[in-house]
Structures are given as structure tokens and as C-alpha cells.
C-alpha atoms as a PDB file:
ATOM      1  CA  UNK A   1      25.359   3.213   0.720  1.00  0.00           C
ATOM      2  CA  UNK A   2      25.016  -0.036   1.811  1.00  0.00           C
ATOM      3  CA  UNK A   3      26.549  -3.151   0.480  1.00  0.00           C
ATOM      4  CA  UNK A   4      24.750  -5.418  -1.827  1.00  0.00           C
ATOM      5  CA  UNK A   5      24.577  -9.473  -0.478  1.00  0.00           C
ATOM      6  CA  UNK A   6      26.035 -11.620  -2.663  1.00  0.00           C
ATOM      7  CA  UNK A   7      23.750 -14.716  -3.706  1.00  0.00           C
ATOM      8  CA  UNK A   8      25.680 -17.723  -4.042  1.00  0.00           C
ATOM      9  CA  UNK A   9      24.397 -20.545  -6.328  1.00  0.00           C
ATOM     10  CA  UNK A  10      23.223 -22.272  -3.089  1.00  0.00           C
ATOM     11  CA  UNK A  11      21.148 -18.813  -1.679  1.00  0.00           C
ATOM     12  CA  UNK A  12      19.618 -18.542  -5.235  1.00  0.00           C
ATOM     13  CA  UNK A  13      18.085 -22.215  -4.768  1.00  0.00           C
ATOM     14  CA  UNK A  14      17.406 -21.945  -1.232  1.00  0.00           C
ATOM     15  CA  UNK A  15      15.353 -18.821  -2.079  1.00  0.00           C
ATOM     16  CA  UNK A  16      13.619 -20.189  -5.102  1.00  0.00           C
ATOM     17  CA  UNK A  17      12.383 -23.311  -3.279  1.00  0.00           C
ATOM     18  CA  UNK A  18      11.629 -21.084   0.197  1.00  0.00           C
ATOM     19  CA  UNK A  19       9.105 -18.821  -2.327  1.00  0.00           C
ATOM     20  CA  UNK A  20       7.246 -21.664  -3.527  1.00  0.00           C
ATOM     21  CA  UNK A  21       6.635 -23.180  -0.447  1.00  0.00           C
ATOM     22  CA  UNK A  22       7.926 -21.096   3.021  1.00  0.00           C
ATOM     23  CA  UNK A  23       7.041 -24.180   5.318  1.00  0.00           C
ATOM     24  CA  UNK A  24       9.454 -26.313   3.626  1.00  0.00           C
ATOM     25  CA  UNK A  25      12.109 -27.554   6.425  1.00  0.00           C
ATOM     26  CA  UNK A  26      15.749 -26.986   5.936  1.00  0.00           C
ATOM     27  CA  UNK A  27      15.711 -30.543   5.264  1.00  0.00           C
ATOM     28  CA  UNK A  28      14.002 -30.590   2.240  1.00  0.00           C
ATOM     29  CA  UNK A  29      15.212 -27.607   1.097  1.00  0.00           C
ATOM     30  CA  UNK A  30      19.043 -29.817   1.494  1.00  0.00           C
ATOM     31  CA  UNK A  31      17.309 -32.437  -0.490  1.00  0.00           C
ATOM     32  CA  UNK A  32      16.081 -30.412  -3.235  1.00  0.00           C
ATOM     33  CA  UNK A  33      19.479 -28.333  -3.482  1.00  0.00           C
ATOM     34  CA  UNK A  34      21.665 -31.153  -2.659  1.00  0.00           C
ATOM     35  CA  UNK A  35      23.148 -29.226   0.229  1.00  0.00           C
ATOM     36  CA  UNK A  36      23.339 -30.375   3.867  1.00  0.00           C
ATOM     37  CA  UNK A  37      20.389 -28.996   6.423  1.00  0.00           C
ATOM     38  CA  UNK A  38      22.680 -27.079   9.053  1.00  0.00           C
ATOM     39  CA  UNK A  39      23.919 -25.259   5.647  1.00  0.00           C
ATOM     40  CA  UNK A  40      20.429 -24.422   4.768  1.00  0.00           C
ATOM     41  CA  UNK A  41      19.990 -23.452   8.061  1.00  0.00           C
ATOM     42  CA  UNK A  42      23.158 -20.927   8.107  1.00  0.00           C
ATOM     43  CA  UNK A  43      22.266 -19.347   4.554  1.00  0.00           C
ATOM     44  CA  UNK A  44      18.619 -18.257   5.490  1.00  0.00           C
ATOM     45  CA  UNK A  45      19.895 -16.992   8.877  1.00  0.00           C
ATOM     46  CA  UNK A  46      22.676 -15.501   6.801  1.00  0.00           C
ATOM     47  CA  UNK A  47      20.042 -13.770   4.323  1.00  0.00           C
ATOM     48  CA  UNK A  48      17.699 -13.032   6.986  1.00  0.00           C
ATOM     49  CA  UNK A  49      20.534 -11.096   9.052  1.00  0.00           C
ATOM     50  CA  UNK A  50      21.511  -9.292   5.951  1.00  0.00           C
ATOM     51  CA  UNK A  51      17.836  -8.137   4.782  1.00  0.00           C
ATOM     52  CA  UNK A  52      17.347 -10.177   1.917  1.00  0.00           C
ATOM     53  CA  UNK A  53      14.584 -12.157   3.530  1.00  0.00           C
ATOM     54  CA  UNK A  54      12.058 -10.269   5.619  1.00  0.00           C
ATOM     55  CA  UNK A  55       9.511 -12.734   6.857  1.00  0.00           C
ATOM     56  CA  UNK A  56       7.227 -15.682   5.687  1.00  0.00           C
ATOM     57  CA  UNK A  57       3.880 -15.048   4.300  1.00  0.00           C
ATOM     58  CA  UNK A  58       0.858 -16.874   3.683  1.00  0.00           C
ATOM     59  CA  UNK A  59      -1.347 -16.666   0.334  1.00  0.00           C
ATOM     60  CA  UNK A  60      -4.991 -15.969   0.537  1.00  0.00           C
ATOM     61  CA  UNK A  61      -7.777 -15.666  -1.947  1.00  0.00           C
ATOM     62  CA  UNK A  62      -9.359 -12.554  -1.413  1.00  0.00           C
ATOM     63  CA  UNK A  63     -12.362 -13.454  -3.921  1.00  0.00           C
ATOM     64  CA  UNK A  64     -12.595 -16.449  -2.032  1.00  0.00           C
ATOM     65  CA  UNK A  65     -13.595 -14.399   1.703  1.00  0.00           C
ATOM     66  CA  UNK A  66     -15.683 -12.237  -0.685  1.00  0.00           C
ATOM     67  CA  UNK A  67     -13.576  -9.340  -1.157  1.00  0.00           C
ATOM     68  CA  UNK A  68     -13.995  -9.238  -5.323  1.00  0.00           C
ATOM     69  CA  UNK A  69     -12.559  -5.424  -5.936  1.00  0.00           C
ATOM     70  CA  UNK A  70      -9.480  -5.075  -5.961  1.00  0.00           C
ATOM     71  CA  UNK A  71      -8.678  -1.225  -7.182  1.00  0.00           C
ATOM     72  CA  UNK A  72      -6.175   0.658  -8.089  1.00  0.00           C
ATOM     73  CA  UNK A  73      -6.544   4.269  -6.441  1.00  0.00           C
ATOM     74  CA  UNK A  74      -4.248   7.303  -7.792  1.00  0.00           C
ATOM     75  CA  UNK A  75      -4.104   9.758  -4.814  1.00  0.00           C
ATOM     76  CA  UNK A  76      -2.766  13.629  -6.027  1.00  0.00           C
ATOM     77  CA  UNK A  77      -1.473  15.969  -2.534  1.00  0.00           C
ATOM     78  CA  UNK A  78      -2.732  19.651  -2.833  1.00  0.00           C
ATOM     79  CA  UNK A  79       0.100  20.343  -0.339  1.00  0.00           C
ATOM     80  CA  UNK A  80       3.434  18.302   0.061  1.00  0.00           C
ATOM     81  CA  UNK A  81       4.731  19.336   3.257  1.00  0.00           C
ATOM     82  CA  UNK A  82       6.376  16.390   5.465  1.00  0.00           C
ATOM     83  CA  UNK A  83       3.409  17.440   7.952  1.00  0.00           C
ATOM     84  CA  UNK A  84       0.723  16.387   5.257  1.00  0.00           C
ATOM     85  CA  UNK A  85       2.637  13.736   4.048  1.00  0.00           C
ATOM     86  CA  UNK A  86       2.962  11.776   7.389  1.00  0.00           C
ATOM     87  CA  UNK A  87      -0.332  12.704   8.018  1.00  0.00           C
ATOM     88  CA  UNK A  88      -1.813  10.829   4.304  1.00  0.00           C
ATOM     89  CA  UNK A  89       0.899   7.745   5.344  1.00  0.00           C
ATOM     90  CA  UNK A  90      -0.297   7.749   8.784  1.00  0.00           C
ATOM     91  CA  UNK A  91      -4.427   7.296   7.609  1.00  0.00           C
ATOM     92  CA  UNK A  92      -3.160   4.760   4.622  1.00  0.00           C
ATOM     93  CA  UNK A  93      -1.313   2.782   7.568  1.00  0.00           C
ATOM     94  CA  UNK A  94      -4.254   2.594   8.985  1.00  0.00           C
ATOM     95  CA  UNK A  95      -6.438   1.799   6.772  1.00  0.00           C
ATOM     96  CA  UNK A  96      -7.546  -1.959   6.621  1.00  0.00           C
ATOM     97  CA  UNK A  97      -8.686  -1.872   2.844  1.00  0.00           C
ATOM     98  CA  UNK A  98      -5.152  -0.870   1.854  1.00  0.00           C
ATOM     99  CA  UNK A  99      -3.001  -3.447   0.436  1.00  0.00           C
ATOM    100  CA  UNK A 100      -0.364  -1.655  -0.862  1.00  0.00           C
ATOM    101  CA  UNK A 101       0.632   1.505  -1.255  1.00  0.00           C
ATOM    102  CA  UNK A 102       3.588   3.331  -3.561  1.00  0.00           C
ATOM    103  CA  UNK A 103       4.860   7.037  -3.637  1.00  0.00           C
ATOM    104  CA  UNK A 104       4.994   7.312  -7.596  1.00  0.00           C
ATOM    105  CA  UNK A 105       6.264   9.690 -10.360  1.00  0.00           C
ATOM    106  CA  UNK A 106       3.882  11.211 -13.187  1.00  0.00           C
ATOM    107  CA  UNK A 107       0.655  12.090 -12.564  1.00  0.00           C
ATOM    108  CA  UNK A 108       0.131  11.334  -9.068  1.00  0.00           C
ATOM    109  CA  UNK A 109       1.405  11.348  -5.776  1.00  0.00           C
ATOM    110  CA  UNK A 110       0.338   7.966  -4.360  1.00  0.00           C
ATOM    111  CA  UNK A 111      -0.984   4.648  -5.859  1.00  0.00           C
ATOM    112  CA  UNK A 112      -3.131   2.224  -3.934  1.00  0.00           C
ATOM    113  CA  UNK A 113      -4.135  -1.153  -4.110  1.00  0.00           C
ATOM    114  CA  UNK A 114      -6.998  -1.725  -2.302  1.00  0.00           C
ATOM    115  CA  UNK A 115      -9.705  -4.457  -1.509  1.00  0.00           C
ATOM    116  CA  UNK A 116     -13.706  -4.075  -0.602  1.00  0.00           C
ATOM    117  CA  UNK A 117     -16.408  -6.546  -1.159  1.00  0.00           C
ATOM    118  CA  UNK A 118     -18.206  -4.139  -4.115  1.00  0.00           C
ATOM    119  CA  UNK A 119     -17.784  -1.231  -5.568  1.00  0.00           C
ATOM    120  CA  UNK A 120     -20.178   0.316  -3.096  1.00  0.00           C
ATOM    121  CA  UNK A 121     -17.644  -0.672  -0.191  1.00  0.00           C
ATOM    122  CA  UNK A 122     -15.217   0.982  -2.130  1.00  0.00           C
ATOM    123  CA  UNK A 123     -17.196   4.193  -2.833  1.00  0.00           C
ATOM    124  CA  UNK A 124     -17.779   4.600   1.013  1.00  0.00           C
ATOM    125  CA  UNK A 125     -14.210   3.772   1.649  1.00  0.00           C
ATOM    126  CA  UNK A 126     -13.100   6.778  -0.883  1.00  0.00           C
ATOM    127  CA  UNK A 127     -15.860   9.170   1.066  1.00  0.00           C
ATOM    128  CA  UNK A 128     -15.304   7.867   4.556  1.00  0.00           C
ATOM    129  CA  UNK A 129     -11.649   7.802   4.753  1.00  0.00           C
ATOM    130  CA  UNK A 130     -10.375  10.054   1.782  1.00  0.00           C
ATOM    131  CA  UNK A 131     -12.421  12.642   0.421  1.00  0.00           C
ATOM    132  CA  UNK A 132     -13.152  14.681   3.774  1.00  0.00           C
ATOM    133  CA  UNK A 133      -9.028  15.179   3.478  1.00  0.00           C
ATOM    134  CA  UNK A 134      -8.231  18.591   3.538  1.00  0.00           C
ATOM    135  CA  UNK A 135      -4.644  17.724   1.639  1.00  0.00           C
ATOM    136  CA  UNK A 136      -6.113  15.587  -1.187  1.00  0.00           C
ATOM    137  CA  UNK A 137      -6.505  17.319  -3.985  1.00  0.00           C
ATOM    138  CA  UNK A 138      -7.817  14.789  -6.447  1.00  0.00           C
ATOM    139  CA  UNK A 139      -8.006  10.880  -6.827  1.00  0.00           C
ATOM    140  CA  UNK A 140      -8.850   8.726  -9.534  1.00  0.00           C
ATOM    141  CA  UNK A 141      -9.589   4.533  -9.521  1.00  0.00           C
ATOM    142  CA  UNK A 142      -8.551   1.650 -12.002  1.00  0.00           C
ATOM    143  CA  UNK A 143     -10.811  -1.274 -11.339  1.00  0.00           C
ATOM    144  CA  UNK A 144      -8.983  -4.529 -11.816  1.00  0.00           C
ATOM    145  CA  UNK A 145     -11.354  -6.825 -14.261  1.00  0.00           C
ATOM    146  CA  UNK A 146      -9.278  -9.497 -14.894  1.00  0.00           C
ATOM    147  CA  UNK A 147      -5.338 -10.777 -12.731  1.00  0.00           C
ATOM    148  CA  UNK A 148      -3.571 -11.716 -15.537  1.00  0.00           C
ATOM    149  CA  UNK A 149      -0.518 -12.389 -13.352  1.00  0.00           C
ATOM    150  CA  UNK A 150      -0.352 -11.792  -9.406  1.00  0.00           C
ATOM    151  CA  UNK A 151       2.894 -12.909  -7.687  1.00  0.00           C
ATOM    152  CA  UNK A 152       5.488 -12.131  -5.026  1.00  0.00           C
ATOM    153  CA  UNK A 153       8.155 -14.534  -6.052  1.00  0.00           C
ATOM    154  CA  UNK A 154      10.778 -12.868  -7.257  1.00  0.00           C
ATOM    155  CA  UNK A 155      12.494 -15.101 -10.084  1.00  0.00           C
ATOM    156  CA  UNK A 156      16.525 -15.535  -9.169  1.00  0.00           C
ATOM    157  CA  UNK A 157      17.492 -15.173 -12.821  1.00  0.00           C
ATOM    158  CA  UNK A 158      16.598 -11.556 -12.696  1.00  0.00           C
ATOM    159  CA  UNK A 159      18.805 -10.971  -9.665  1.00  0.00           C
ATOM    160  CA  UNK A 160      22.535  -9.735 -10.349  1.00  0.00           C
ATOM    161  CA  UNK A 161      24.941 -11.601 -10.179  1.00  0.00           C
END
């Protein structure tokens, strides 16, 4: 098992002000934190090294570029062999319109998140890419009417200590 990184008080503010805003320099990361920058500097190579942060990302507004469905797609295997399995991870991989996707308990298999332009997009996305699928035995969609809350910050309060 591997170890767990230890957050100290100065990690936990480094990473909350690095998820609001990922350009911020290590300068002005020491200025909110009251820290020095070449200590800034060692703690995100420090958590980077260790795992805790993976990369940088950038925010877009899908409705904005004229993507407005966003779907959530419950995918059920009629066979779970690893062979089948790679196979459904290896077309979801490569699948552009695929945000996100989770191997889940309960009813499923597999749930989606995925983006089109309309729900015809989205239809020919389901017929193109998933229902010709020997291995898929059934699928079912949530459309998303309304994001209530949509974020990828995660708060440090709710990390142990």
C-alpha cells in the first residue's frame, strides 16, 4: 500500500490558492500564504513528486463553443472478460465526446459523462460508437437540465489530517 502525503498547513494553502487560480506564480502564492517563493516552489515540486498534484488545467464553457448536452450515459457489459473490458475502455478512450468515465457498483457497469451539441449528436454518438457493440448489453441516459454545482477543487478541510 502506498503511503499517504502528509499536507502541512503550508501545502493545504498552497493547494487552495493553486485551484483557484493555477497561473498564480510562486510569488504570489508566498504572498498570499505568507511563506517565502523558493518554499512555494519546493512544496509543489514536493506534491507533484509525490502524486498529489497531477497537472494544471484550464476551465472552459462547453455551452459557450455550443456543446449544450451534457449526459450522463449508464453502460451495462453482457460479458466481463478483461478482453471485453479493455476493448469498451479502449473505444471510451477514444472517444472525443467522453468526458469522463467511472467503473461503478449497482446497476451498471460504466457511467459516462459526455458532451454533443443536441440531443441528435448524442443519439448518433450512442448508434455510431455504442450500440453496434457486440459486449453491450444495455445503456440508459440522464440528461443534465440544470448544473447546480460543477467543480474540481477539492476543498482542504475535507482532506485528513
Amino acid at each position: 500500500m502506498k503511503n499517504q502525503f502528509n499536507l502541512t498547513e503550508l501545502d493545504r494553502k498552497i493547494l487552495s490558492a493553486l485551484q483557484l487560480d493555477s497561473r498564480l506564480s510562486n510569488q504570489d502564492i508566498a504572498d498570499q500564504t505568507g511563506s517565502s517563493a523558493s518554499s512555494v516552489w519546493r512544496r509543489v515540486k514536493a506534491m507533484q513528486e509525490a502524486g498529489v498534484i497531477t497537472g494544471f488545467q484550464l476551465d472552459v464553457n462547453v455551452e459557450e463553443l455550443g456543446l449544450s448536452e451534457t449526459v450522463l450515459l449508464h453502460v451495462s457489459l453482457n460479458q466481463h472478460q478483461e478482453k471485453t473490458i479493455g476493448e469498451f475502455t479502449r473505444l471510451i478512450s477514444n472517444s472525443p465526446q467522453v468526458l469522463e468515465c467511472y467503473a461503478v457498483s449497482g446497476d451498471h457497469d460504466f457511467q459516462l459523462k459526455v458532451l454533443a451539441t443536441d440531443m441528435r449528436a448524442y443519439y448518433q454518438f450512442l448508434e455510431q460508437t455504442l450500440m453496434n457493440q457486440p459486449y453491450i448489453a444495455r445503456t440508459s441516459s440522464t440528461v443534465i437540465m440544470k448544473k447546480i454545482k460543477e467543480t474540481h477543487t477539492v476543498p482542504t478541510e475535507i482532506i485528513p489530517r
